[in-house]
C-alpha atoms as a PDB file:
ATOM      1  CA  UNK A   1      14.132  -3.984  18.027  1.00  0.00           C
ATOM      2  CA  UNK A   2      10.856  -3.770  18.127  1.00  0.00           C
ATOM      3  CA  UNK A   3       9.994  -0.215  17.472  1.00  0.00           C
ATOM      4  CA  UNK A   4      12.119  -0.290  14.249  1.00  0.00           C
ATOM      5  CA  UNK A   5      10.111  -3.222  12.625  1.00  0.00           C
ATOM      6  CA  UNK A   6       6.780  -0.430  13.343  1.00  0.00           C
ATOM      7  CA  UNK A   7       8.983   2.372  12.028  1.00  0.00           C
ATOM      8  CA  UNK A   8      10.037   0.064   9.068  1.00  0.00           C
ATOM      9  CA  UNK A   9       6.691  -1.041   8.630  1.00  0.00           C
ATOM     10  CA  UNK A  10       5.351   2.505   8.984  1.00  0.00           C
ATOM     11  CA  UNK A  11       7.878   3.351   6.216  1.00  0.00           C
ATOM     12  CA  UNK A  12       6.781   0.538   3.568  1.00  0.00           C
ATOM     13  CA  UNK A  13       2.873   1.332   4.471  1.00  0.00           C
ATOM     14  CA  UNK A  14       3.745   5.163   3.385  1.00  0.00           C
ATOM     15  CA  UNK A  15       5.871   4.207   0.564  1.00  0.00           C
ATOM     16  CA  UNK A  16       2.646   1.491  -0.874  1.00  0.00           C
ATOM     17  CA  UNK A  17       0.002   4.128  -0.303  1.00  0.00           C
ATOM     18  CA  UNK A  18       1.795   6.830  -1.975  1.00  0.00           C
ATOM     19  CA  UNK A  19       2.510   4.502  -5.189  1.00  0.00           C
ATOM     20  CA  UNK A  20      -1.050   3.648  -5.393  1.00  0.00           C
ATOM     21  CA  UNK A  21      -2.277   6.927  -5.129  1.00  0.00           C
ATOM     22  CA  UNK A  22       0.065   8.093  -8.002  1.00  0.00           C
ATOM     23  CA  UNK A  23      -0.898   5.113  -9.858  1.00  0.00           C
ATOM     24  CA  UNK A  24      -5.009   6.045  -8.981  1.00  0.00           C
ATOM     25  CA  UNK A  25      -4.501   9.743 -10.329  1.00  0.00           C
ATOM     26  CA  UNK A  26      -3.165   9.216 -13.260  1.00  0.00           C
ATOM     27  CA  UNK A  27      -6.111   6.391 -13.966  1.00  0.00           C
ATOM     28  CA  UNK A  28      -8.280   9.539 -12.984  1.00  0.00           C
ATOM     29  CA  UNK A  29      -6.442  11.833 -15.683  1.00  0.00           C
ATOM     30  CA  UNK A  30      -7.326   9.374 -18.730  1.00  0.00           C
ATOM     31  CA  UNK A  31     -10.119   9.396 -20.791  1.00  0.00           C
ATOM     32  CA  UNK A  32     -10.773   5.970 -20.535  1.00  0.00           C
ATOM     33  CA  UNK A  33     -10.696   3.346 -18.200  1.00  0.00           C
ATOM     34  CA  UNK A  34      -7.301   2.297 -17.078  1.00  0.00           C
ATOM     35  CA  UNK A  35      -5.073  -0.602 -18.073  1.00  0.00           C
ATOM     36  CA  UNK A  36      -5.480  -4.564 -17.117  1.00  0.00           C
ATOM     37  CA  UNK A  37      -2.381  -3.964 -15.947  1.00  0.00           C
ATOM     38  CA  UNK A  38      -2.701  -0.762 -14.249  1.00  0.00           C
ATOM     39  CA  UNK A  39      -5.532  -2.063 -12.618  1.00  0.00           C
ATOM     40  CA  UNK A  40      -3.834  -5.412 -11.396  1.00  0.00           C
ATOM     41  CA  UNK A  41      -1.036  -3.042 -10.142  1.00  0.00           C
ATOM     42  CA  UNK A  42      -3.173  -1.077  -8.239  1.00  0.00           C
ATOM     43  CA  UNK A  43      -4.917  -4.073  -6.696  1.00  0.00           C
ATOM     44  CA  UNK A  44      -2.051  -5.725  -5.773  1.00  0.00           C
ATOM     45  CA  UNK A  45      -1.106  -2.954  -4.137  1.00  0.00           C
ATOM     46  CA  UNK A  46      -4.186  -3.002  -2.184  1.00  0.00           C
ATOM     47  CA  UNK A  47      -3.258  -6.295  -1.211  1.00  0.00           C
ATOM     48  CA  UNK A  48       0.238  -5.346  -0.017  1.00  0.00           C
ATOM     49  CA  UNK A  49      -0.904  -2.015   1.920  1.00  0.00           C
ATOM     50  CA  UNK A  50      -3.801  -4.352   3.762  1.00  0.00           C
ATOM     51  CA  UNK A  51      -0.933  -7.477   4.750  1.00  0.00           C
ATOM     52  CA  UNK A  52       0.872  -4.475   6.239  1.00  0.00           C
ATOM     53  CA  UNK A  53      -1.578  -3.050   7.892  1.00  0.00           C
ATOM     54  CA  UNK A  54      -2.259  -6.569   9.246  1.00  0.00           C
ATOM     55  CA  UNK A  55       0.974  -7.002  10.292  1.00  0.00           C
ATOM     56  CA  UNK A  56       1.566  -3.593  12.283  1.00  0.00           C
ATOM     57  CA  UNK A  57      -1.859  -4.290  14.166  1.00  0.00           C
ATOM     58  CA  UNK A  58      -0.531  -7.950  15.230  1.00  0.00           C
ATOM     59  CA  UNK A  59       2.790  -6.324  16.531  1.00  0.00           C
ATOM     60  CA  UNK A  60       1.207  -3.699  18.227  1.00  0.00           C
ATOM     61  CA  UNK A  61      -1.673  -6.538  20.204  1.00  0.00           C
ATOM     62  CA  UNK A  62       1.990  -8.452  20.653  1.00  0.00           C
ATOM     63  CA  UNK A  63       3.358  -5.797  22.906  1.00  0.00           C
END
């Protein structure tokens, strides 16, 4: 059970890093500075990628 919460938390970490990334280049493509709500999207993605991150370290001390 416990190495498919790290492979589904693996997954999720890969899936919130690749949105933000897509989300970051195409803030890099404009001419001008992104959205409020581009930007609150791509922080709160930050936020989400760093609980994750959390999370798989605490399992991993846990075993």
């Amino acid at each position: 059970m416990a190495q498919q919460a790290e492979a589904d938390l693996a997954s999720l970490l890969d899936r919130l890093k690749a949105a933000q990334r897509e989300l970051v280049l195409t803030a890099a493509k404009g001419s001008t500075l992104p959205s409020d709500g581009m930007l609150r999207k791509i922080s709160e993605l930050e936020g989400a990628i760093a609980a994750t991150e959390a999370l798989m370290q605490e399992e991993g001390v846990r075993r």
